[in-house]
Protein backbone atom coordinates (compact mmCIF):
# COMPACT_ATOMS: atom_id res chain seq x y z
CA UNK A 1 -14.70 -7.86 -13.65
CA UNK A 2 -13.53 -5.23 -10.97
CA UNK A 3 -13.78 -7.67 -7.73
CA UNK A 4 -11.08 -9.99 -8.77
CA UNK A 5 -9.21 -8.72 -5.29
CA UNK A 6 -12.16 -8.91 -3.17
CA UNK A 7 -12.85 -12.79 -4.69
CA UNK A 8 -9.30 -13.71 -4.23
CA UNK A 9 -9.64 -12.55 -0.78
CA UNK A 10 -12.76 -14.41 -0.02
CA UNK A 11 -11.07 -17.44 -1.54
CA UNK A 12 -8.36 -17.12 0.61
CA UNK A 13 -10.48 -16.63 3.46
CA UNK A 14 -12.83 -19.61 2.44
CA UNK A 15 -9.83 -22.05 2.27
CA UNK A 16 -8.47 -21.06 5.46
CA UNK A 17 -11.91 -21.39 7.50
CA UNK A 18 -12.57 -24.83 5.03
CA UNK A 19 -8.63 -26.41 6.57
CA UNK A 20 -9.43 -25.38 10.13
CA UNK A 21 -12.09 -28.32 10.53
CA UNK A 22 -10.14 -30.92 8.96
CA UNK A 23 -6.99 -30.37 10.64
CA UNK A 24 -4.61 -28.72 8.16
CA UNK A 25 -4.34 -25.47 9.69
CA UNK A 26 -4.20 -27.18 13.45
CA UNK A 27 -2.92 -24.05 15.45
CA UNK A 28 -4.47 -22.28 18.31
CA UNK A 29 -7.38 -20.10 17.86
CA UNK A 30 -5.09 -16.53 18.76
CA UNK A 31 -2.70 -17.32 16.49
CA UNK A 32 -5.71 -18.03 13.54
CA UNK A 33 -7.39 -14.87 14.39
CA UNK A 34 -3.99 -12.70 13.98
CA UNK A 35 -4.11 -14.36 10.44
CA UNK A 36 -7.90 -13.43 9.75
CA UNK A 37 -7.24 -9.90 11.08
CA UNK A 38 -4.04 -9.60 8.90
CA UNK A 39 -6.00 -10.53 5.73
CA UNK A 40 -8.68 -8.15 6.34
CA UNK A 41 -6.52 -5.08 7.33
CA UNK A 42 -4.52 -5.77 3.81
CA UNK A 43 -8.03 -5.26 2.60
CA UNK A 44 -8.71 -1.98 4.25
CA UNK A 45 -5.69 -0.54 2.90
CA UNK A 46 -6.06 -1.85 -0.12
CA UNK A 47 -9.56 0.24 0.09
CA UNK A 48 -8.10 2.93 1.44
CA UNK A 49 -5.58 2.57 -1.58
CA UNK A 50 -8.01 3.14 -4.40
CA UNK A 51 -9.30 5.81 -2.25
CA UNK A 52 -6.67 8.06 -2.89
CA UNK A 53 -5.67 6.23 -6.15
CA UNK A 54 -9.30 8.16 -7.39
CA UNK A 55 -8.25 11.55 -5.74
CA UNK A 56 -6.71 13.67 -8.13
CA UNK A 57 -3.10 15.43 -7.40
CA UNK A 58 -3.63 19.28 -7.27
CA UNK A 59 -2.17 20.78 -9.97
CA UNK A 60 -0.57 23.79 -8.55
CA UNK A 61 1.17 21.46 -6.00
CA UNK A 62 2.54 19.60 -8.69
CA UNK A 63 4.06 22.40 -10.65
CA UNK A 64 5.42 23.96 -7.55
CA UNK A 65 7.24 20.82 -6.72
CA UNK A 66 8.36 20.55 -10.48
CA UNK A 67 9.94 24.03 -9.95
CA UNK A 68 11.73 23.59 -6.73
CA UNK A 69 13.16 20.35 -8.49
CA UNK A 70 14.52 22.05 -11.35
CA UNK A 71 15.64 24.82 -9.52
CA UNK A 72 17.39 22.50 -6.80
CA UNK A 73 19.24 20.79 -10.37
CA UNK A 74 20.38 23.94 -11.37
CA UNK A 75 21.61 25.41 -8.09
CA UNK A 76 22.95 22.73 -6.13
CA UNK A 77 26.06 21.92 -7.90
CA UNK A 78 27.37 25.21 -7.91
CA UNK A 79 26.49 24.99 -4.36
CA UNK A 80 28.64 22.35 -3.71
CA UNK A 81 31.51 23.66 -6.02
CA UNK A 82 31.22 26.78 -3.54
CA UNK A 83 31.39 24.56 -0.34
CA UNK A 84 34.03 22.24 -0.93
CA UNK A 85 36.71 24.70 -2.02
């Protein structure tokens, strides 16, 4: 249901661990435990992800910057009309 990242992780991880003992992934153990930590940092951003996927944007911040956008539309090319003449 909602763990299909955390099971494809695992899987991942379970493959990786399951090739070390018969010889596919034959590289030295620093270079295997770079990989482990790699996968599990991707994890705790993903986290850290839906973390602030769940926070919601204030609204006032948004319609601020939805003003200054318009208002940088409206004003810049006369702004640049002024400067390059």
């Amino acid at each position: 249901e909602g763990c299909a990242i955390e099971l494809v992780f695992n899987w991942i991880q379970s493959l990786c661990v399951d090739n070390i003992s018969t010889g596919v992934l034959a590289v030295p153990p620093p270079i295997l435990t770079r990989a482990f930590q790699e996968l599990s940092d991707g994890m705790v951003k993903f986290h850290d992800c839906t973390k602030l996927s769940l926070l919601p944007f204030p609204f006032p911040y948004s319609q601020t910057t939805m003003v200054l956008l318009i208002l940088h539309w409206l004003v810049m090319p006369l702004i640049a009309c002024q400067w390059t003449e």
